[in-house]
Protein backbone atom coordinates (compact mmCIF):
# COMPACT_ATOMS: atom_id res chain seq x y z
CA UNK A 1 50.09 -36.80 -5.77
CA UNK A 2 46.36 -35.21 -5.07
CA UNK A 3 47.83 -32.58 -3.59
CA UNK A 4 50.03 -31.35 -6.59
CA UNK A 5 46.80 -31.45 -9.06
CA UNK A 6 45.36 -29.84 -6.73
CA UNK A 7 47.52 -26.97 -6.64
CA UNK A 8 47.91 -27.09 -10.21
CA UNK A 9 43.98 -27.05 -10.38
CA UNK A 10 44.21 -23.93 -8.01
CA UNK A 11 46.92 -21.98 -10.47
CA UNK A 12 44.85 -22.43 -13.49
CA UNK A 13 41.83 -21.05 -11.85
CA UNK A 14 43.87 -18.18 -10.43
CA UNK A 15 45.46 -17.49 -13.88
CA UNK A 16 41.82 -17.90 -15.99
CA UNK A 17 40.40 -15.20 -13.55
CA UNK A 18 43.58 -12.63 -13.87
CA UNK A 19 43.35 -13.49 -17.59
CA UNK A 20 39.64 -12.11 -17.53
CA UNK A 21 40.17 -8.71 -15.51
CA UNK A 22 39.96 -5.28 -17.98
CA UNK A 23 43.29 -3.34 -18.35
CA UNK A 24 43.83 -0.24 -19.04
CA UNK A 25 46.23 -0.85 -22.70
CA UNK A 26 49.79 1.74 -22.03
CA UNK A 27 48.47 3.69 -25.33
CA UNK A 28 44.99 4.65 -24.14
CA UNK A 29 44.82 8.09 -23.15
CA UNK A 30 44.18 9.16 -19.86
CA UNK A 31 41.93 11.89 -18.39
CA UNK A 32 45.15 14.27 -17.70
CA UNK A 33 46.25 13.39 -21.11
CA UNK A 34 42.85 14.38 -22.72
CA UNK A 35 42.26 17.52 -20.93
CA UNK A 36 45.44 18.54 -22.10
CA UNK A 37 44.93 17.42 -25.69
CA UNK A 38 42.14 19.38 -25.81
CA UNK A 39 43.53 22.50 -23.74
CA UNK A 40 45.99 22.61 -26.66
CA UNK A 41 43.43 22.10 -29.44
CA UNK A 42 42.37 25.88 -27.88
CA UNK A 43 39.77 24.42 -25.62
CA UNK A 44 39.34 26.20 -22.03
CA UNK A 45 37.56 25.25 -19.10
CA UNK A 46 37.24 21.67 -19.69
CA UNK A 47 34.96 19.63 -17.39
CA UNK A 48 32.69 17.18 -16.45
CA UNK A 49 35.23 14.81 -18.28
CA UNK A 50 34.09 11.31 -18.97
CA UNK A 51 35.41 8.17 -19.96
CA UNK A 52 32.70 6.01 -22.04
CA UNK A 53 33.09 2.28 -22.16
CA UNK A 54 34.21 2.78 -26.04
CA UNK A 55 37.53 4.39 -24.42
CA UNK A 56 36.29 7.66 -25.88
CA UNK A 57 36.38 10.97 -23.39
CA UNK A 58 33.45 13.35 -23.42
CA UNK A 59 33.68 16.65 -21.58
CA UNK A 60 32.09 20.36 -21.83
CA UNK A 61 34.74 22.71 -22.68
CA UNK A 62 35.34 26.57 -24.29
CA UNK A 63 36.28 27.54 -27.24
CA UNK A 64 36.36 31.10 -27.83
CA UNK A 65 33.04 32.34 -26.41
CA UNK A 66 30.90 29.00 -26.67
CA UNK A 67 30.30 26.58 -24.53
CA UNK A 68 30.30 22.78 -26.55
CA UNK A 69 30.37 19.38 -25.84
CA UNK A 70 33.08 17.78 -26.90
CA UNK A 71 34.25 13.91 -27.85
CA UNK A 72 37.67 12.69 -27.52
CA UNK A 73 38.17 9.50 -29.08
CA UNK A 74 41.69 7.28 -28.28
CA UNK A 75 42.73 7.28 -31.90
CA UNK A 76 43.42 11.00 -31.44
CA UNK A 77 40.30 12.80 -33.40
CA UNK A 78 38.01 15.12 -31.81
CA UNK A 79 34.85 16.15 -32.30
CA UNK A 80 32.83 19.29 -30.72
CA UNK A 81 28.92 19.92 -30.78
């Protein structure tokens, strides 16, 4: 009998701790998926692309002859400084 709660004890834990690891949600835009996003929103040269803990991608990119820095958020706005 011990040795089912036990084991029951042990799933629990187990499950509790996969329960609490971060996923990625299917929706959330990736890094390929932002870089192109922004290649087609006329950008070129996009680098130094960075995920923040917000889910939002920053990156330096080109748009026509200027250099900006530029914030990709996962709702699907963009903004450019």
């Amino acid at each position: 009998m011990t040795r089912y709660v036990l084991a029951a004890a042990l799933m629990a834990i187990a499950s509790s701790a996969a329960a609490q690891t971060k996923t990625n949600p299917a929706n959330a835009p990736g890094a390929a998926d932002t870089k192109v996003r922004l290649q087609t929103l006329g950008y070129k040269d996009v680098h130094d692309l960075r995920r923040g803990p917000d889910g939002q991608w920053t990156a330096k990119a080109t748009r026509g002859n200027t250099e900006k820095s530029v914030t990709a958020w996962p709702n699907g706005s963009v903004i450019a400084r």
